[in-house]
C-alpha atoms as a PDB file:
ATOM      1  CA  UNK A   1      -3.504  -1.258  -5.006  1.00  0.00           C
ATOM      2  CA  UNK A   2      -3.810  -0.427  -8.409  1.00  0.00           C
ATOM      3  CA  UNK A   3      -6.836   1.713 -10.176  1.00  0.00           C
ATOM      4  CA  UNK A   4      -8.494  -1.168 -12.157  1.00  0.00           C
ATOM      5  CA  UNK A   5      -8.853  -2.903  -9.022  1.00  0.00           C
ATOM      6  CA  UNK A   6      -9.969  -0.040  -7.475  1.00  0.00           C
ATOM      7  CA  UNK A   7     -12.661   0.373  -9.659  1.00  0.00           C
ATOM      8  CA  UNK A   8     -13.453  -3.447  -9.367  1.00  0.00           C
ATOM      9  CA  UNK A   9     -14.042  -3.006  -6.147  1.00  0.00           C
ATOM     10  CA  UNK A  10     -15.546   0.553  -5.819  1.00  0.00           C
ATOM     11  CA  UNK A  11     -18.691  -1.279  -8.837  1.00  0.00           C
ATOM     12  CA  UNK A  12     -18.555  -4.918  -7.195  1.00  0.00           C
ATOM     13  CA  UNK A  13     -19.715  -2.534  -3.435  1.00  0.00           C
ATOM     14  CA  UNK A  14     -21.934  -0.573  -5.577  1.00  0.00           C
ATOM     15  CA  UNK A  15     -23.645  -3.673  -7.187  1.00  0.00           C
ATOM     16  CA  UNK A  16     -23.417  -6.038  -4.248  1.00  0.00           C
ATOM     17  CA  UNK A  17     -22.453  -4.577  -0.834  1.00  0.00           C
ATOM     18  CA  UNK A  18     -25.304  -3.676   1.694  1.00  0.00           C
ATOM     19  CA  UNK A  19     -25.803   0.037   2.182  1.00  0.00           C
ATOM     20  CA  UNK A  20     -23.615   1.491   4.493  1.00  0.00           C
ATOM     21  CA  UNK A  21     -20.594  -1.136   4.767  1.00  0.00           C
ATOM     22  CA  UNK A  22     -17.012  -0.301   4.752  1.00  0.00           C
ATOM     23  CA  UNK A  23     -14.378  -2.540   2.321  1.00  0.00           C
ATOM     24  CA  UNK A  24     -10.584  -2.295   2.873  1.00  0.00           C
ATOM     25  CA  UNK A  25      -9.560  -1.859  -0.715  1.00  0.00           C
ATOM     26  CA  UNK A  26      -5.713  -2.985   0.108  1.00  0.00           C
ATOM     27  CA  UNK A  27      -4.300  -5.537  -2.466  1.00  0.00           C
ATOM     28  CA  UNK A  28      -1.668  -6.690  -0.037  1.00  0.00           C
ATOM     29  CA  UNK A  29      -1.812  -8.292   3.709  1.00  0.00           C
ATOM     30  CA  UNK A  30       1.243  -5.672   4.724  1.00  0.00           C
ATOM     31  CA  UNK A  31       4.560  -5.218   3.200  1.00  0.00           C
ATOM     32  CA  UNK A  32       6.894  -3.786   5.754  1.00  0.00           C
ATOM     33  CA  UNK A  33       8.170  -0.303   5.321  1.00  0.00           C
ATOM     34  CA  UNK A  34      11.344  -1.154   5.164  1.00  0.00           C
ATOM     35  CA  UNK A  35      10.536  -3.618   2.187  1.00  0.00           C
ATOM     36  CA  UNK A  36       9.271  -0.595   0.223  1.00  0.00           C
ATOM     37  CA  UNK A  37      12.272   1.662   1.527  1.00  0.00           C
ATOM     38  CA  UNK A  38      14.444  -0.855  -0.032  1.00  0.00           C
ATOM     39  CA  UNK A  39      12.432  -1.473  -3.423  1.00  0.00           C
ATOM     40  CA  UNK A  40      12.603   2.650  -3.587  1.00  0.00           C
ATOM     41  CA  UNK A  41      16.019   2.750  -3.317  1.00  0.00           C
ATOM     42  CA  UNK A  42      16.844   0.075  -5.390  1.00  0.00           C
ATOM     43  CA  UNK A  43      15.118   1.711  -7.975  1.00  0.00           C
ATOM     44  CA  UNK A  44      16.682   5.026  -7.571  1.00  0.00           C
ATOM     45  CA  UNK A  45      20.425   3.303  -6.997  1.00  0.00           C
ATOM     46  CA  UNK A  46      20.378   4.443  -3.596  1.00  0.00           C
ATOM     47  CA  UNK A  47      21.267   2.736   0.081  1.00  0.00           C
ATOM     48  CA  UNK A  48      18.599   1.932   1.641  1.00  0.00           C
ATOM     49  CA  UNK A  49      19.475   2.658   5.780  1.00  0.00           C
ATOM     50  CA  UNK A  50      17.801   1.877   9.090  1.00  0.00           C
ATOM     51  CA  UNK A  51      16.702   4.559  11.036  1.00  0.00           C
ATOM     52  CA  UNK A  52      15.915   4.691  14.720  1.00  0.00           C
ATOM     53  CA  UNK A  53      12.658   4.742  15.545  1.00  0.00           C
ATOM     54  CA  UNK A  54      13.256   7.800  18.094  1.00  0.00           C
ATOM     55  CA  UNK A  55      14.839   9.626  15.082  1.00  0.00           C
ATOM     56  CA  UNK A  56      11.834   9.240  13.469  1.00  0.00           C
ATOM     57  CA  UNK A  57      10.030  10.559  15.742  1.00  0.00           C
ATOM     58  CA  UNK A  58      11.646  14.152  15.730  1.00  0.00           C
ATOM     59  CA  UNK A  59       9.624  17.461  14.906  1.00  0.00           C
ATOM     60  CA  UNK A  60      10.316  17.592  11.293  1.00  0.00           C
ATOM     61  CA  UNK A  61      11.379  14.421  10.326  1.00  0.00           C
ATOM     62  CA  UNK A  62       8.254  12.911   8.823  1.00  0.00           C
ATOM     63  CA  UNK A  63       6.224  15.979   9.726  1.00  0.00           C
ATOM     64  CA  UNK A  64       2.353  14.888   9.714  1.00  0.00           C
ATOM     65  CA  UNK A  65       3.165  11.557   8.501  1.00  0.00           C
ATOM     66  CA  UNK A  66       5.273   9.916  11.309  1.00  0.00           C
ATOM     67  CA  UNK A  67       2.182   8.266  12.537  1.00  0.00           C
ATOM     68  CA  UNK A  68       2.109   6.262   9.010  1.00  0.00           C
ATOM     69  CA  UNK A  69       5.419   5.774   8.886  1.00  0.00           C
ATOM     70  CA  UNK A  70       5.896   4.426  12.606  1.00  0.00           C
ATOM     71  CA  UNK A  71       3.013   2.177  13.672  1.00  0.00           C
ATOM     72  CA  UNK A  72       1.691  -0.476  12.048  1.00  0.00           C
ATOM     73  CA  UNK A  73      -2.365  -0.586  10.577  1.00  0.00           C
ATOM     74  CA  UNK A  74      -2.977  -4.150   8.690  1.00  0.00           C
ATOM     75  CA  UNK A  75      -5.921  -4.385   7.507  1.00  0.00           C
ATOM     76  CA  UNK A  76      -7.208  -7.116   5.308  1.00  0.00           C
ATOM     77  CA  UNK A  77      -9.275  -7.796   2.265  1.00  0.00           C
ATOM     78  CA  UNK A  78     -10.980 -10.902   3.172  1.00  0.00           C
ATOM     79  CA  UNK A  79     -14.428  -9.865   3.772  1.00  0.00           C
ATOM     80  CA  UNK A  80     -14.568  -7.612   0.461  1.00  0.00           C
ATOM     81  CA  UNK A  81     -13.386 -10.588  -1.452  1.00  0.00           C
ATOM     82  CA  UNK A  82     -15.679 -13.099   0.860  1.00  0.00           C
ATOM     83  CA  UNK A  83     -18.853 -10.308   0.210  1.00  0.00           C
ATOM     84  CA  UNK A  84     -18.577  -9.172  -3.145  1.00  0.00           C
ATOM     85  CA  UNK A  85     -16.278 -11.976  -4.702  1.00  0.00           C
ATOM     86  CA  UNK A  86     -13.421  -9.547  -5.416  1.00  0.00           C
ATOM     87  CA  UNK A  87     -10.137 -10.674  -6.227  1.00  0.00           C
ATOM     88  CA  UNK A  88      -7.509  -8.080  -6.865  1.00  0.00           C
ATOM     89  CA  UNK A  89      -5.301  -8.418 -10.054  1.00  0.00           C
ATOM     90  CA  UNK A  90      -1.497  -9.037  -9.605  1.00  0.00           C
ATOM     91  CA  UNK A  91       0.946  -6.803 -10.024  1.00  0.00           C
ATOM     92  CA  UNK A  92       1.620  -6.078  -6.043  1.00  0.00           C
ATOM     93  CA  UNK A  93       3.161  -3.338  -4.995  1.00  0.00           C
ATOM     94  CA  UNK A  94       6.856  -4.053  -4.790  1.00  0.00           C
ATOM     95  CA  UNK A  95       5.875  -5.949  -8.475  1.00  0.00           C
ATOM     96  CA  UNK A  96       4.565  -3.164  -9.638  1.00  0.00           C
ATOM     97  CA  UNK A  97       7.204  -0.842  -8.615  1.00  0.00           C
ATOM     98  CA  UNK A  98       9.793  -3.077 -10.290  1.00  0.00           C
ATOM     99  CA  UNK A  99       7.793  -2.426 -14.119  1.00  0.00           C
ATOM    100  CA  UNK A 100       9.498   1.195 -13.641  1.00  0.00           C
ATOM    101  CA  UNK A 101       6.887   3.432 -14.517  1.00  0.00           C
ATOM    102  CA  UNK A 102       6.649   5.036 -10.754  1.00  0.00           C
ATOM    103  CA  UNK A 103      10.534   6.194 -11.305  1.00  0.00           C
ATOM    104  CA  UNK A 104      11.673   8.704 -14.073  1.00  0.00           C
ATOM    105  CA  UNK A 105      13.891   7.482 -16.415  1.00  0.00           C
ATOM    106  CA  UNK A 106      17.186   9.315 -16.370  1.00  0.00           C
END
């Protein structure tokens, strides 16, 4: 999600919200991993490969992160856009990774 929409969000819950409540602050429904694997390597001119899931789950191979990286967590934005009338701002992530300014240029 990007900052401005962020701190949309982060006001509209201040303003609005009831004390206490929680708000998913996720622009997207759920890319896939292997969606944003691909838009990486793309980027970097790179093959994007599958990798086993039981590879992934090796000591060392996503260290503290394999949880992320192996299950799946939607979430959804509905009720903080239902609540507080919040609409995120395009780009989306795999948009937003294509305007080049998360990758170096070389």
């Amino acid at each position: 999600m990007h900052a401005r929409d962020d701190a949309t969000l982060f006001r509209l819950a201040l303003e609005k919200g009831p004390a206490g409540s929680y708000w998913h602050a996720v622009e997207d429904g759920g890319i896939p991993f292997r969606d944003i694997a691909e838009a990486i390597a793309g980027r970097l001119g790179l093959p994007a490969v599958s990798v086993p899931r039981d590879a992934l789950m090796t000591p060392g191979y996503f260290g503290f992160l394999t949880n992320i990286a192996t299950q799946s967590y939607p979430v959804s934005n509905l009720i903080a856009r239902r609540t507080l009338g919040w609409e995120p701002a395009p780009p989306d992530l795999l948009a937003d990774m294509d305007n080049g300014h998360y990758f170096s240029a070389s």
